[in-house]
C-alpha atoms as a PDB file:
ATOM      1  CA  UNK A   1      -1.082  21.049 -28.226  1.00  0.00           C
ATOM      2  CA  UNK A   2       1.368  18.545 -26.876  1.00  0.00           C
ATOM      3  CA  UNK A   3       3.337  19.667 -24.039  1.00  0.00           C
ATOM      4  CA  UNK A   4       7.243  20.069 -24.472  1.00  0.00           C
ATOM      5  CA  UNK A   5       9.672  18.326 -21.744  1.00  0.00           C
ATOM      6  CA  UNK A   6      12.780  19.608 -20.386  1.00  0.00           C
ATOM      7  CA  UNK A   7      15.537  17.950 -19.549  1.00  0.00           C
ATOM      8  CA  UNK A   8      14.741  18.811 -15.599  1.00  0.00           C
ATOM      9  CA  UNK A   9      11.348  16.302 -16.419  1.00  0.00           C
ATOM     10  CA  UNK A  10       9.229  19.574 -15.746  1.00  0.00           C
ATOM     11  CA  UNK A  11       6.723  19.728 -18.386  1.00  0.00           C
ATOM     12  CA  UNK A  12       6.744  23.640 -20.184  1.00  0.00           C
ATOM     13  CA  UNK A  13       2.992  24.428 -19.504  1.00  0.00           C
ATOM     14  CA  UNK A  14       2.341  22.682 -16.378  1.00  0.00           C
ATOM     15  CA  UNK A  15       2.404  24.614 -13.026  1.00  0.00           C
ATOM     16  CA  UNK A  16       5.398  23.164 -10.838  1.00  0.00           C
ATOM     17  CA  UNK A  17       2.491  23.371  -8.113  1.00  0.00           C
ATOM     18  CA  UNK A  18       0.594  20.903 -10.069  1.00  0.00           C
ATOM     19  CA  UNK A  19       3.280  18.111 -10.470  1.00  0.00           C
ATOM     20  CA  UNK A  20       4.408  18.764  -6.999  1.00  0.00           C
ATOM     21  CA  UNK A  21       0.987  18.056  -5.523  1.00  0.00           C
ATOM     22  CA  UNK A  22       0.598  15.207  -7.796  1.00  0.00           C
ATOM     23  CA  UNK A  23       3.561  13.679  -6.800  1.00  0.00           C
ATOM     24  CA  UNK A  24       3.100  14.310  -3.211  1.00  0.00           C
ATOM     25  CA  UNK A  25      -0.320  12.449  -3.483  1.00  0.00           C
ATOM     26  CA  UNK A  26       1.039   9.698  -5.032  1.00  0.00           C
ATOM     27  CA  UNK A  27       3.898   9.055  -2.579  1.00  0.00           C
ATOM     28  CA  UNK A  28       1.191   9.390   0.095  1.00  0.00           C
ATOM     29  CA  UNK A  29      -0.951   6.836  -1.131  1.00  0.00           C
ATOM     30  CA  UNK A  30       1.714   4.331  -1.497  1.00  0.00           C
ATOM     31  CA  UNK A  31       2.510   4.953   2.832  1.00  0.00           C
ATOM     32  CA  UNK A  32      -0.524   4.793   3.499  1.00  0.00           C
ATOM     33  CA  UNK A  33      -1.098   1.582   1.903  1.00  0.00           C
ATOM     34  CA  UNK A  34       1.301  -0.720   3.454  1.00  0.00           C
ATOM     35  CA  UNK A  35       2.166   1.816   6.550  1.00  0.00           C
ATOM     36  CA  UNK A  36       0.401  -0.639   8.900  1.00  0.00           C
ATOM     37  CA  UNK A  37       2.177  -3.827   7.524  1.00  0.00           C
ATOM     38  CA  UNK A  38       5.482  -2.359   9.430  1.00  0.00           C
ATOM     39  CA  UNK A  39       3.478  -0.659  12.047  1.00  0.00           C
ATOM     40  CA  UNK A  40       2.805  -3.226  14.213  1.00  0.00           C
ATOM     41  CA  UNK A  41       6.530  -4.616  14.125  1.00  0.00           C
ATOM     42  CA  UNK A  42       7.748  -2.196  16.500  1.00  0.00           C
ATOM     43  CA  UNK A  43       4.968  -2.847  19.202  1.00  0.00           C
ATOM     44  CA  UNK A  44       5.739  -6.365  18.606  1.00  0.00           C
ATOM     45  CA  UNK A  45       6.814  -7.024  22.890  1.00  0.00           C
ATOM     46  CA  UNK A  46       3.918  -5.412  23.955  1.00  0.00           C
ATOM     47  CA  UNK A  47       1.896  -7.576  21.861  1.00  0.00           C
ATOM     48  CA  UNK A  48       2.940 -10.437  22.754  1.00  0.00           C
ATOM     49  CA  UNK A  49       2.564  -9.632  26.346  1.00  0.00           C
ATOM     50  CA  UNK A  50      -0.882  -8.750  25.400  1.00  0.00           C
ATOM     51  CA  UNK A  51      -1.522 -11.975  23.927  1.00  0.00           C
ATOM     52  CA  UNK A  52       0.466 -13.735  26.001  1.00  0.00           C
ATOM     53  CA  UNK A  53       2.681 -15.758  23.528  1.00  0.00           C
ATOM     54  CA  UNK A  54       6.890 -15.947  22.780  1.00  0.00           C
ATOM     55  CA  UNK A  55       7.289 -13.040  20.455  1.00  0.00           C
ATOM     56  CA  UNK A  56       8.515 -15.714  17.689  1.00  0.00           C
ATOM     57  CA  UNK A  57       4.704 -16.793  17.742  1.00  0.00           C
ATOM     58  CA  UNK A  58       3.671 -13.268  18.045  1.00  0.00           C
ATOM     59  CA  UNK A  59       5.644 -12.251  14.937  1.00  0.00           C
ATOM     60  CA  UNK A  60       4.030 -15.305  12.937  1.00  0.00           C
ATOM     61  CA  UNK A  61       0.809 -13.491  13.492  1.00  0.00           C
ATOM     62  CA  UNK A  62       1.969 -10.223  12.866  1.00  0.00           C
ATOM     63  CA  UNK A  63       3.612 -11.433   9.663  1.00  0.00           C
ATOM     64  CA  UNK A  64       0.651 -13.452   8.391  1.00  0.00           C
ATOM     65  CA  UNK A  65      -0.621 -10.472   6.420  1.00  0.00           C
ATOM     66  CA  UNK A  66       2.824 -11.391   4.277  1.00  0.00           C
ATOM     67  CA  UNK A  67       0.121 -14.664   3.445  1.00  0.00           C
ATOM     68  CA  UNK A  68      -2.394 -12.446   2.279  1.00  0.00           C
ATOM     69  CA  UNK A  69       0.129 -10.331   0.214  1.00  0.00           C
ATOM     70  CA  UNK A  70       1.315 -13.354  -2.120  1.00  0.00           C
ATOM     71  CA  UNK A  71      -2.093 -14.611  -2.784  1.00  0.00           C
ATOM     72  CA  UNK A  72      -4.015 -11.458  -3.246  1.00  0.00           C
ATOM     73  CA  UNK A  73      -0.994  -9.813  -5.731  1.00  0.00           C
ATOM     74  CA  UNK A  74      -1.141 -13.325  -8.080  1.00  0.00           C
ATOM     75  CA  UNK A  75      -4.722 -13.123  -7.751  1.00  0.00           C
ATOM     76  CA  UNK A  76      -5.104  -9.547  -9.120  1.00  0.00           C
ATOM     77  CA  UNK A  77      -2.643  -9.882 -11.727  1.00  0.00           C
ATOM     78  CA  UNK A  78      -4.710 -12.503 -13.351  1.00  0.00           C
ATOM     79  CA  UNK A  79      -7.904 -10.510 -12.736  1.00  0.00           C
ATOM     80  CA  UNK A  80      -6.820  -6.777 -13.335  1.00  0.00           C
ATOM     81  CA  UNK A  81      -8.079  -7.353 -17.163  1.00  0.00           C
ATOM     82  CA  UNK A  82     -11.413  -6.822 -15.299  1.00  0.00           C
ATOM     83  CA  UNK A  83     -10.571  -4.976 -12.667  1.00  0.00           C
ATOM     84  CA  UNK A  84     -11.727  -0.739 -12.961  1.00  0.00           C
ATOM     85  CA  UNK A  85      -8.316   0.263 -11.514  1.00  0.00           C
ATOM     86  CA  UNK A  86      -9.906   3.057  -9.447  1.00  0.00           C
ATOM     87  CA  UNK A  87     -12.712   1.394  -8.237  1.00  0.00           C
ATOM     88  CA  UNK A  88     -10.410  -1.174  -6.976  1.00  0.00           C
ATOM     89  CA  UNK A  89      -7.991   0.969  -5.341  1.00  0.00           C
ATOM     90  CA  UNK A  90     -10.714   3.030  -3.374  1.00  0.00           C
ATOM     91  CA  UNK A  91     -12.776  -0.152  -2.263  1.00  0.00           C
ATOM     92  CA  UNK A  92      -9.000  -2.017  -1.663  1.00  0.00           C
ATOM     93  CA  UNK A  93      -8.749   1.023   0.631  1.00  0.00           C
ATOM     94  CA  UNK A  94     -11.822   1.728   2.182  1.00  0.00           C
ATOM     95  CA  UNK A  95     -12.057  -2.115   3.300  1.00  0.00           C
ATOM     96  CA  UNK A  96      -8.838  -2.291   4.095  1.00  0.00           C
ATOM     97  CA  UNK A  97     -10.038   0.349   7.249  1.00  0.00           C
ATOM     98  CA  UNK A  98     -11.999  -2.707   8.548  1.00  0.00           C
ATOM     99  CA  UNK A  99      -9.375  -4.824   9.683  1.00  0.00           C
ATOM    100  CA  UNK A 100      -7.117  -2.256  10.620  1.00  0.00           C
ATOM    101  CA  UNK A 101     -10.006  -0.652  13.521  1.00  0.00           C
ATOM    102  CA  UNK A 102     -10.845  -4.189  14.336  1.00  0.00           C
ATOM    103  CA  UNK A 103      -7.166  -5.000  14.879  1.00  0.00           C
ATOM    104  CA  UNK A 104      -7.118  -2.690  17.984  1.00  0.00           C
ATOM    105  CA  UNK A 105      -9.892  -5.219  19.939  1.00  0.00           C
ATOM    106  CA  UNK A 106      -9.147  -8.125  18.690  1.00  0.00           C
ATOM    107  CA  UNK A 107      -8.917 -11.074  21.719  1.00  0.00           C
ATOM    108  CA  UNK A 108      -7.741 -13.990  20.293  1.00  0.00           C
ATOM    109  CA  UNK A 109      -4.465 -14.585  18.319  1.00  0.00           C
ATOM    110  CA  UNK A 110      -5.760 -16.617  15.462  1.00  0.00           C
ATOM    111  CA  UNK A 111      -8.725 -13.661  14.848  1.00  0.00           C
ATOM    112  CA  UNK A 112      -5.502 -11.100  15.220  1.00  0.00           C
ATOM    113  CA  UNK A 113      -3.955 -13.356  12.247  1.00  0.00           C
ATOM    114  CA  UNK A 114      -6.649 -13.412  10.158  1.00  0.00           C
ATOM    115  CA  UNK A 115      -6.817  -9.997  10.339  1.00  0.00           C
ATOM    116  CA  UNK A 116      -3.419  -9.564   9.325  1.00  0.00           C
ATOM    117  CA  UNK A 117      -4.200 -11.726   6.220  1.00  0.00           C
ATOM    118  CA  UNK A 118      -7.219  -9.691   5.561  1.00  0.00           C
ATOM    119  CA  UNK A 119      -4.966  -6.664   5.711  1.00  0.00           C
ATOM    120  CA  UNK A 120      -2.257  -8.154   3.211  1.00  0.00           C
ATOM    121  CA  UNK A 121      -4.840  -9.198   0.725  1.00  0.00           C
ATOM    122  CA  UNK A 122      -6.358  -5.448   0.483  1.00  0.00           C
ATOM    123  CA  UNK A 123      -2.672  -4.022   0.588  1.00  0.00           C
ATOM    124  CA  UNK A 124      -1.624  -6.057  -2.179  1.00  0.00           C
ATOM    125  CA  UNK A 125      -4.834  -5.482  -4.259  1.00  0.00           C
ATOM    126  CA  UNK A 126      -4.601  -1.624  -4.260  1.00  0.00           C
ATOM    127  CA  UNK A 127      -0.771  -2.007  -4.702  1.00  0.00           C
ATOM    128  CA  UNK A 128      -1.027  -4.259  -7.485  1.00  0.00           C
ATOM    129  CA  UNK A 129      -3.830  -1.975  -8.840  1.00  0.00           C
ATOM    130  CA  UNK A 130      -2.620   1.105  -8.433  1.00  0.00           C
ATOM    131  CA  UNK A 131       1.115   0.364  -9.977  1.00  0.00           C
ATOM    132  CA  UNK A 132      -0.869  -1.023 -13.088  1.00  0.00           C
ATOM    133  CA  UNK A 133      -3.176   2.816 -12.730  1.00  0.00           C
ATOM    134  CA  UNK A 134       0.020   4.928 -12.662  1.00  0.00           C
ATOM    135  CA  UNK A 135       1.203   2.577 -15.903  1.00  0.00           C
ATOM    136  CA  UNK A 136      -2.121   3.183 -18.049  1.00  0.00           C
ATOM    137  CA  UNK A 137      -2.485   6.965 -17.038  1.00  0.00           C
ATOM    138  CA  UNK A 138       0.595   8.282 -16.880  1.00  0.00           C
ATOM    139  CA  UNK A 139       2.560   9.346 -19.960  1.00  0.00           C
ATOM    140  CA  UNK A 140       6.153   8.103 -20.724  1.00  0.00           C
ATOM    141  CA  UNK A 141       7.740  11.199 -19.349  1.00  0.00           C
ATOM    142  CA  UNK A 142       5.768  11.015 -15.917  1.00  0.00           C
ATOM    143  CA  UNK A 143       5.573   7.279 -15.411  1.00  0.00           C
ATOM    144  CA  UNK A 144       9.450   7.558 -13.934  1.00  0.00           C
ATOM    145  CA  UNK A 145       8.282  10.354 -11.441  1.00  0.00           C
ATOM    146  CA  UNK A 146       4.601   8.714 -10.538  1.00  0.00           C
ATOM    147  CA  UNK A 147       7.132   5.827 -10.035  1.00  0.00           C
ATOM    148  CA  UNK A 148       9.635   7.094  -8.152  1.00  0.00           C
ATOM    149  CA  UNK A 149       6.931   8.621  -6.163  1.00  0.00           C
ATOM    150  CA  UNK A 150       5.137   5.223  -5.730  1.00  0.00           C
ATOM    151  CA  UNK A 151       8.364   3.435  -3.922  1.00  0.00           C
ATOM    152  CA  UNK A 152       9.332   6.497  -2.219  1.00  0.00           C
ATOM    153  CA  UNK A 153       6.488   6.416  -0.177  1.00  0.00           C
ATOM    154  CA  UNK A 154       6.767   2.664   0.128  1.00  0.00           C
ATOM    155  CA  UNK A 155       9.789   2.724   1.235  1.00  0.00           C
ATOM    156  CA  UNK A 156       9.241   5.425   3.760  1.00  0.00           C
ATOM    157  CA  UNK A 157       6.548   3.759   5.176  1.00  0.00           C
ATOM    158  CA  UNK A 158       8.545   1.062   6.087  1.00  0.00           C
ATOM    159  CA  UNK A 159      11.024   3.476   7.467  1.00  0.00           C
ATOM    160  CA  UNK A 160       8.293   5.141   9.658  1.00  0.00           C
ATOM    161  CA  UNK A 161       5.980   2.434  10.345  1.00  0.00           C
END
């Protein structure tokens, strides 16, 4: 039986417990997945001190992961046709844990920037992947709320990171 929508978006049928904790999860996977591309921007001083370097050379570093971003996003477009969009998400995310611990002993600058690109390339991929997952799974009248969810959390990650 199909389920009937109100004008509220709350489907008749569904438990408003469900669609909350849907939503919530979506809007948390969308922090977590970029929340360390802003993190690092406010200990930005202290790592240059760290590292020893003008914080415009420090913020090149820190912004490398942008480098990572552009490629891996093009690149995933054009291979998402083969791409299982949940296997991709959970191994963008899972690897994407590598560069983020290693990040935290990392003693040179150009290692520290690779990292970051390492880190942009698996943000992008499970971004990418999992915009094109809430697309194919979600029906017309949840797409705008898995959506809204999605850049909420974005956004809010860049507000908090």
């Amino acid at each position: 039986m199909p389920s009937i929508h109100i004008a509220a978006g709350v489907e008749v049928g569904k438990h408003p417990f469900t669609i909350l904790r849907r939503t919530v999860v979506i809007g948390l996977t969308a922090f977590l997945t970029v929340v360390d591309l802003f993190a690092t921007q406010a200990i930005l001083p202290s790592l240059a001190r760290v590292y020893g370097v003008a914080p415009a050379i420090m913020g090149s570093a820190v912004n490398a992961s942008t480098i990572g971003m552009a490629v891996s996003g093009l690149a995933v477009a054009l291979l998402s046709r083969h791409i299982d969009r949940r296997l991709g998400i959970l191994l963008s995310l899972m690897i994407l844990s590598v560069p983020t611990l290693l990040l935290a002993t990392m003693p040179s600058l150009p290692i520290f920037a690779a990292l970051r690109i390492a880190q942009g390339v698996l943000m992008a991929a499970a971004f990418t992947l999992t915009l094109a997952y809430l697309a194919e799974s979600c029906s017309v009248q949840d797409s705008a709320t898995a959506f809204a969810a999605y850049i909420t959390g974005n956004v809010a990650s860049n507000l908090f990171g």
